[in-house]
Protein backbone atom coordinates (compact mmCIF):
# COMPACT_ATOMS: atom_id res chain seq x y z
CA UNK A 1 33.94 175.24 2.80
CA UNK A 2 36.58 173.23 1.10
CA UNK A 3 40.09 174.49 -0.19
CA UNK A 4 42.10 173.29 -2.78
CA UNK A 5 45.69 173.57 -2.21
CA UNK A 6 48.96 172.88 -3.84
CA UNK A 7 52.29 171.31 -2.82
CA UNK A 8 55.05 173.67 -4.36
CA UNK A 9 57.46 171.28 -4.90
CA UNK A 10 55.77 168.97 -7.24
CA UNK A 11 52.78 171.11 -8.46
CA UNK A 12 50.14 168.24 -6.97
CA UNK A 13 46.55 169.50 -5.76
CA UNK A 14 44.61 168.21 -2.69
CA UNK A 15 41.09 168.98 -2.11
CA UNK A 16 40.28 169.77 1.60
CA UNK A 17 36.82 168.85 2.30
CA UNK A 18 35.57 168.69 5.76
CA UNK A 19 32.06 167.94 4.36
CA UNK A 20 32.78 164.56 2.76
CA UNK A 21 33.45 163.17 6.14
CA UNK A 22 29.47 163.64 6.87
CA UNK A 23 28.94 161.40 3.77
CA UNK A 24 26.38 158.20 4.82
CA UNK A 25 28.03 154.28 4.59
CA UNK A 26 26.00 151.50 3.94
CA UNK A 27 29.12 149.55 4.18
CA UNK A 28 29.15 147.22 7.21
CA UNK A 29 25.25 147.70 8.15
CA UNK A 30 23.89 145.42 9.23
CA UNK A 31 23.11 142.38 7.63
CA UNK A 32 20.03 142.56 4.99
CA UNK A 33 18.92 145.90 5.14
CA UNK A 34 15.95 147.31 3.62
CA UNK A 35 17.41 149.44 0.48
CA UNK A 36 14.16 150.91 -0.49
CA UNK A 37 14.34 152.28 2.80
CA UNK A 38 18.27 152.84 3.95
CA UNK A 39 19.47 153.95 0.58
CA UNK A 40 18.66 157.16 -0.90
CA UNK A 41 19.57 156.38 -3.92
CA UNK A 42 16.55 153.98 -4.41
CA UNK A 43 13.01 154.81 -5.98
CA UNK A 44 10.95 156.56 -3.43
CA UNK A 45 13.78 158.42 -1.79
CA UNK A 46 14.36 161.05 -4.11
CA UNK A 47 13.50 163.65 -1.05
CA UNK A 48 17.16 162.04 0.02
CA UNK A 49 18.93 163.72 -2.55
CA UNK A 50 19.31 167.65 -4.11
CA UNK A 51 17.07 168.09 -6.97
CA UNK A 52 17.85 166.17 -9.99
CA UNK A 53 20.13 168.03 -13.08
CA UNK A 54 19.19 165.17 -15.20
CA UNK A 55 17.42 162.24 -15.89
CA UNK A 56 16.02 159.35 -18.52
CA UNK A 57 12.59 158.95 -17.62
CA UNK A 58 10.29 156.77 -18.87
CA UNK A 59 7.07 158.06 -20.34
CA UNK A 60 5.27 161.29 -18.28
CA UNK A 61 7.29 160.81 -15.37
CA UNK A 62 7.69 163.94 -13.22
CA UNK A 63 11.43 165.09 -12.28
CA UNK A 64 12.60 163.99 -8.38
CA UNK A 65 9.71 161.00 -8.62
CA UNK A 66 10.16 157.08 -9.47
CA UNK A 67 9.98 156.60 -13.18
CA UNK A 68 13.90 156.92 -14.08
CA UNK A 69 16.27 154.44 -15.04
CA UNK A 70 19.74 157.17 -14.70
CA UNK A 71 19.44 159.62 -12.14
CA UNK A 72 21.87 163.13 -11.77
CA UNK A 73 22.11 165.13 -8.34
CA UNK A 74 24.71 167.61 -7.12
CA UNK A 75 26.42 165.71 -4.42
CA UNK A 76 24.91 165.95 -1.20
CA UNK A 77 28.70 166.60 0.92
CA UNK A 78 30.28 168.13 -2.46
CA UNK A 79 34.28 167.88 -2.40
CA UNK A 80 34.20 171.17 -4.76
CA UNK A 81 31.39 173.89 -4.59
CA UNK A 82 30.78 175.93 -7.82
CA UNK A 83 31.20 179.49 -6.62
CA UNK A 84 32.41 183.09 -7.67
CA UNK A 85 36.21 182.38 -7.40
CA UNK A 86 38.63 183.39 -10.10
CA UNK A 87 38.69 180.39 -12.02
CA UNK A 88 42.09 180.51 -13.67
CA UNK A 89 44.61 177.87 -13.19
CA UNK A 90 45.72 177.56 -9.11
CA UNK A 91 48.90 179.23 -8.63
CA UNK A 92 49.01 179.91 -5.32
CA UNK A 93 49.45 177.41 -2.68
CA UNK A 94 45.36 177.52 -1.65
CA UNK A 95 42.35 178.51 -3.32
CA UNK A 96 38.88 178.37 -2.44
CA UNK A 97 37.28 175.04 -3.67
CA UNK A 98 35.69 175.98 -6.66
CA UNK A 99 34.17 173.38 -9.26
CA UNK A 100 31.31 170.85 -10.11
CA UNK A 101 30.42 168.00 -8.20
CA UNK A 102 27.55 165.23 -9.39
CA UNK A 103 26.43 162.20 -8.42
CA UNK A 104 25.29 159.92 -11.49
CA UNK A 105 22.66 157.15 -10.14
CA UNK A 106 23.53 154.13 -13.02
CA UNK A 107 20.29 151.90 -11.72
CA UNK A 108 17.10 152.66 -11.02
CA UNK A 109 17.10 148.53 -8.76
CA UNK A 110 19.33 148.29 -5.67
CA UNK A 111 22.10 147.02 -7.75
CA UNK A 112 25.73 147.57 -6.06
CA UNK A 113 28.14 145.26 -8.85
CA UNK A 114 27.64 146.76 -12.59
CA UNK A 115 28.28 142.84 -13.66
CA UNK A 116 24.77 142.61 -12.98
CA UNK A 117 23.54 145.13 -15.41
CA UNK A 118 22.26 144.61 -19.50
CA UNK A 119 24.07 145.87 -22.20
CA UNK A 120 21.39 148.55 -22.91
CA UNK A 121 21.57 149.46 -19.24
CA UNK A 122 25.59 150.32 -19.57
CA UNK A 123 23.72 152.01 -23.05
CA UNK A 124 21.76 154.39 -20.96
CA UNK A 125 24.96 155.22 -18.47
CA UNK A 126 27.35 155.81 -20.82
CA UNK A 127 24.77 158.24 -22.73
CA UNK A 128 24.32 159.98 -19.10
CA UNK A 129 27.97 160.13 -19.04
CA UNK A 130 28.38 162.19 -22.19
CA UNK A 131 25.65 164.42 -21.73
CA UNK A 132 27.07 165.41 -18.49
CA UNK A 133 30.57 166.36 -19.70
CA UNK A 134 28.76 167.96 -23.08
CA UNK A 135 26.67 169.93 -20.51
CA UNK A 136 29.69 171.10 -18.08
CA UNK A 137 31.98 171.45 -21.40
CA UNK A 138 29.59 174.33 -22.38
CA UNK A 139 30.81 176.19 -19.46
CA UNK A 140 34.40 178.06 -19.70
CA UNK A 141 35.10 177.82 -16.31
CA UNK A 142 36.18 174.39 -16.12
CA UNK A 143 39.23 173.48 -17.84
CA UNK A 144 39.12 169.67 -16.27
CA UNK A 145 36.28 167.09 -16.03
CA UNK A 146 36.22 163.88 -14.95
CA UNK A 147 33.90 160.89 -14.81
CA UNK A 148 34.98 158.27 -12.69
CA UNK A 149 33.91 154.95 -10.63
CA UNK A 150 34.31 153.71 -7.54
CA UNK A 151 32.91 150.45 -6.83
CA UNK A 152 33.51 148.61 -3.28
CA UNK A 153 34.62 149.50 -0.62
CA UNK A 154 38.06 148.57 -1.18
CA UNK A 155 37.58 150.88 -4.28
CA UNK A 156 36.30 154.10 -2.12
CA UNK A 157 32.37 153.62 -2.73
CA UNK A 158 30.39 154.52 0.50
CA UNK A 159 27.17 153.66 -0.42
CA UNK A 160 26.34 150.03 -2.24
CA UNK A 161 23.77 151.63 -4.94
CA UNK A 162 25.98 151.69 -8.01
CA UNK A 163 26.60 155.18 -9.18
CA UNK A 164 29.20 157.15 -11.03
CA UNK A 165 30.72 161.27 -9.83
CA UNK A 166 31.63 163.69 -12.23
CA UNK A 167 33.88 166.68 -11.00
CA UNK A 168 34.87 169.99 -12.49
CA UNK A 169 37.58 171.99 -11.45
CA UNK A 170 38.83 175.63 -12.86
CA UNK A 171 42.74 173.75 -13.56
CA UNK A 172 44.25 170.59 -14.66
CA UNK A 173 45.77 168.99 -11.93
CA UNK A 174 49.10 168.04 -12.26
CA UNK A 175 49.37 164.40 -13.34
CA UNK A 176 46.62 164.95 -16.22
CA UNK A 177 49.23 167.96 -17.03
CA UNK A 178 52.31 166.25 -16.95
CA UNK A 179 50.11 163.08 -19.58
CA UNK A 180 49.32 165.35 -22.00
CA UNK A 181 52.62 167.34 -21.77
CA UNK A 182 54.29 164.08 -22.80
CA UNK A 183 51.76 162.71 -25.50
CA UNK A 184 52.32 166.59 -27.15
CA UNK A 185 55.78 165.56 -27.11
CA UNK A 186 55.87 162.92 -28.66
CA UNK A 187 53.42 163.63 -31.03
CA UNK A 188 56.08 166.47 -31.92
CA UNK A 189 58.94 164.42 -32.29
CA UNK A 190 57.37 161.86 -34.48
CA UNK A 191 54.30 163.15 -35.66
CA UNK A 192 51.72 160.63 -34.95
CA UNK A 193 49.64 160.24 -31.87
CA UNK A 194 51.11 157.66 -28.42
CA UNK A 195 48.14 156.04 -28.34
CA UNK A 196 47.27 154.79 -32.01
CA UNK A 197 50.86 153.72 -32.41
CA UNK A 198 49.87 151.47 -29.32
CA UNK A 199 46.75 150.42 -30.11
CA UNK A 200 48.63 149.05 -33.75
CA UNK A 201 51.51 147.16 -31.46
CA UNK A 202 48.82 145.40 -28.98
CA UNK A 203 46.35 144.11 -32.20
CA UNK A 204 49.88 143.08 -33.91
CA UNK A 205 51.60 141.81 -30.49
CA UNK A 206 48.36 140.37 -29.04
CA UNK A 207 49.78 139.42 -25.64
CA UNK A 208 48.18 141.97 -23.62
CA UNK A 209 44.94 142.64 -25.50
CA UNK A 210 41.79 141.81 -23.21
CA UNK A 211 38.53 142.34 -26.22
CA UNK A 212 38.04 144.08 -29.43
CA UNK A 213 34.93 145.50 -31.69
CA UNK A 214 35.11 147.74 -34.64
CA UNK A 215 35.62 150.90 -33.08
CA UNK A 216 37.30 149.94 -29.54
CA UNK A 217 39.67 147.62 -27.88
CA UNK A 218 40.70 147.23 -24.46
CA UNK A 219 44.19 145.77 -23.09
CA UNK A 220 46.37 145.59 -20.00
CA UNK A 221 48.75 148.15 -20.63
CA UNK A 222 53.05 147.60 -20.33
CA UNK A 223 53.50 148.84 -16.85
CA UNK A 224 49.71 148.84 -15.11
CA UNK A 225 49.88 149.52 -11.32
CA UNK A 226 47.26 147.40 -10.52
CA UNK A 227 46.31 143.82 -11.40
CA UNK A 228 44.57 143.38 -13.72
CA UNK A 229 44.69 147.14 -15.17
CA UNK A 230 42.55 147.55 -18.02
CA UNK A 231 42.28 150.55 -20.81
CA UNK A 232 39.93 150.71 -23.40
CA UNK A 233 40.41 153.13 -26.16
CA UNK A 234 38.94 154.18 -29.58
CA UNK A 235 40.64 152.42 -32.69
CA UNK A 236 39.88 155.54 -34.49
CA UNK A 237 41.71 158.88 -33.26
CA UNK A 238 39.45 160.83 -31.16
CA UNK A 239 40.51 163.12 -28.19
CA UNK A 240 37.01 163.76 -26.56
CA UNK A 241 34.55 160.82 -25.10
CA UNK A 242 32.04 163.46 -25.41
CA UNK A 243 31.94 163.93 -29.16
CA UNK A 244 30.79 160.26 -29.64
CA UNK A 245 28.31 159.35 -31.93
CA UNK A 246 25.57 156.69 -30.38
CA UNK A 247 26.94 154.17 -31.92
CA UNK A 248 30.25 154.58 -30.69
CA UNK A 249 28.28 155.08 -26.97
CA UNK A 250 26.80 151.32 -27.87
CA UNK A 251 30.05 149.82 -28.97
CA UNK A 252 31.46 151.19 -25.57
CA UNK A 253 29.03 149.93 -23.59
CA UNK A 254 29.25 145.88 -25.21
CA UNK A 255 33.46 146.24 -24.59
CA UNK A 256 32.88 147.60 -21.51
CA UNK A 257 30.38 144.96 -19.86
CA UNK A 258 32.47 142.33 -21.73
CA UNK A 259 35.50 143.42 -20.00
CA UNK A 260 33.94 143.98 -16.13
CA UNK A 261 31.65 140.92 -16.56
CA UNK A 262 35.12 139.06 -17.10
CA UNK A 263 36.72 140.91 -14.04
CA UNK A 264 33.39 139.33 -12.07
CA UNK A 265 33.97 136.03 -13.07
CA UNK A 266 37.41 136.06 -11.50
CA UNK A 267 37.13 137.51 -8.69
CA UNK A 268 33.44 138.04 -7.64
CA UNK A 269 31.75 141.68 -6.93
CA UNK A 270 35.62 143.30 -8.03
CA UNK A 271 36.03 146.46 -6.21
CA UNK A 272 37.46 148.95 -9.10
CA UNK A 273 37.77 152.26 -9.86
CA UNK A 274 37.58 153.59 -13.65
CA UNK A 275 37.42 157.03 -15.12
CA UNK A 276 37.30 158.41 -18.11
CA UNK A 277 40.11 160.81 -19.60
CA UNK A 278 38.94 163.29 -22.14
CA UNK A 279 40.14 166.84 -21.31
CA UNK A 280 38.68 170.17 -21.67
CA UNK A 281 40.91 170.50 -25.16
CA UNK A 282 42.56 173.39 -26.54
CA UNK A 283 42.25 173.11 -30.62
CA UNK A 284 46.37 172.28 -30.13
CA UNK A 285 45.64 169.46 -27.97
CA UNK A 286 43.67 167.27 -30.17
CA UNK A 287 45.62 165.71 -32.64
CA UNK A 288 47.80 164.07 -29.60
CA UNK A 289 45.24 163.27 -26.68
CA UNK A 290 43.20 160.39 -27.52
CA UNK A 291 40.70 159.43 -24.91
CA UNK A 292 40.45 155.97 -22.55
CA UNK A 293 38.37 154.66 -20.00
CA UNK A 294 40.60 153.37 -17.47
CA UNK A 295 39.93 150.48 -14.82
CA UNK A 296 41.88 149.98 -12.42
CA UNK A 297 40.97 146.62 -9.77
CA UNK A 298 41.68 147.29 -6.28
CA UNK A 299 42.59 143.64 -5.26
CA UNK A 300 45.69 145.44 -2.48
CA UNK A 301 46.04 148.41 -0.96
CA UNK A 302 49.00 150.85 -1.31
CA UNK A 303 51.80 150.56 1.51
CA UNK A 304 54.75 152.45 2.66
CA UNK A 305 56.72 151.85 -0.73
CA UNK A 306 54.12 153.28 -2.82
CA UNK A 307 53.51 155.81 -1.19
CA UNK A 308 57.59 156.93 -0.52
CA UNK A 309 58.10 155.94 -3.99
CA UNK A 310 55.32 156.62 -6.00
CA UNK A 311 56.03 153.43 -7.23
CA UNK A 312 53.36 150.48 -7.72
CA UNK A 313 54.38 146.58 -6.88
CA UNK A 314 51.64 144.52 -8.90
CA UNK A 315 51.70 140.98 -8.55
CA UNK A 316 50.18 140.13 -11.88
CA UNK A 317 51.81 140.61 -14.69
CA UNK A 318 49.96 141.99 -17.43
CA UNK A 319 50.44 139.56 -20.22
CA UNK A 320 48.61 136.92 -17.50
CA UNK A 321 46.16 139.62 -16.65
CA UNK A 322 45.04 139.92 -19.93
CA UNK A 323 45.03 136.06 -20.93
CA UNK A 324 43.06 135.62 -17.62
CA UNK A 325 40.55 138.39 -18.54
CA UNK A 326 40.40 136.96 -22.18
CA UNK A 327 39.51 133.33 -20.95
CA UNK A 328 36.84 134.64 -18.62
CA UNK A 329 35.38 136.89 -21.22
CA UNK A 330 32.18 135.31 -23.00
């Protein structure tokens, strides 16, 4: 059973989860395995996983058989179990582990680097992407949900098949707390929303912007932690990734294989994590949050400073970053 608990001083959660430590690695196997038969995540091995939630099959295919091209399960060694607790936000030091946990299979082929993918594959995984959060959204339980990444195993992936997690948990934690604190305030001291007043300076400034389309661009932000630190945002205000139209899923999906195809040409098979912040909003919250996909390269590890500090050292500075990332881009 895992616990979430909460560090008084600074209002930070932790998931305990003895079950994730059951999870299966294909990391470090040995050399040229068989996927179709060590990965469950493959055609063929749907008996590996829980049931399907959701999937985009082709023609008469039946559910938990080949046929797919995006695959959902609940997560086999969940970090948060959905469950009867009181799902209000944590204010005592431990609570029982209450939320969602899913796995999001982005590729029907044994693909592990989503360089490798089509632009109407990212299509198909950023629609399974919104329809999970629309799905979870409609339950008022969960006041935080996050998609996120981890590719590599640098990056905290321990299985090669490239997939995607979505969690739900009954509370914001405290970081996304303390974000959209901050963009409220300073969306009440000067009326307009942090992020489009940044997305104007980068398309004037230019230094530090990566790609751009009609409706998105992407840039290293001022201060990334990591090298090579890449957000892409809306050009349009819009707090919730969920609420977008197909063809704002498309025009996601080209800037977002523009920008990771890049990342692949300089440093091959990137281990990287990304996520994607849209909150559970409150009507108050949504003329101030504006929602990202974040990517964050994991080229170095955190050490003793970072972690004593909470301070990043990145050797790259972003202006570079993004000049590298816009040479490299096709």
């Amino acid at each position: 059973m895992s616990e979430i608990r909460k560090d008084p001083l600074t209002g930070r959660g932790v998931i305990i989860a003895p079950e994730r430590a059951r999870r299966p690695g294909q990391f470090g196997c040995a050399a040229n395995p068989d996927p179709s038969q060590a990965c469950p995540f493959c055609p063929g091995n749907e008996n590996a996983t829980p049931p399907e939630s959701w999937a985009d099959r082709a023609g008469e295919s039946q559910p938990n058989r080949p046929g797919w091209s995006v695959r959902v399960v609940p997560n086999k060694y969940p970090a948060v179990i959905a469950g009867g607790a009181d799902p209000s936000n944590l204010t005592t030091d431990r609570s029982t582990g209450n939320g969602v946990h899913e796995v999001i299979i982005e590729n029907a082929a044994h693909v592990a680097n989503l360089a490798a993918l089509d632009e109407q594959q990212f299509i198909r995984i950023f629609h399974a992407y919104r329809g999970r959060l629309r799905a979870w959204g409609k339950d008022p339980r969960w006041r935080f949900r996050l998609v996120f990444k981890n590719q590599g195993k640098r990056a905290g992936a321990t299985l090669e098949h490239a997939h995607a997690q979505l969690i739900a948990l009954p509370f914001m934690p405290a970081e996304a707390a303390i974000e959209l604190t901050n963009a409220g305030e300073y969306y009440r001291r000067s009326a307009n929303c942090y992020y489009c007043e940044l997305i104007e300076r980068e398309l004037r400034a230019q230094a530090r912007l990566v790609a751009s389309n009609a409706e998105f661009i992407a840039l290293c932000p001022a201060a990334p932690r990591f090298a090579f630190e890449t957000w892409l945002l809306p050009r349009i205000h819009a707090a919730a990734f969920e609420e977008s139209d197909d063809a704002g899923i498309a025009a996601l999906a080209r800037i977002s294989r523009q920008v990771i195809a890049a990342l692949d040409r300089l440093h091959a098979d990137p281990p990287f994590n990304y996520f994607i912040q849209s909150l559970s909003l409150d009507q108050s919250e949504r003329a101030h949050h504006h929602w990202q996909l974040r990517l964050l390269p994991q080229f170095s590890r955190a050490a003793g400073f970072e972690w004593g500090s909470g301070m990043h050292i990145n050797p790259v500075a972003p202006e570079d970053a993004a000049r590298l990332l816009r040479d490299a881009a096709i």
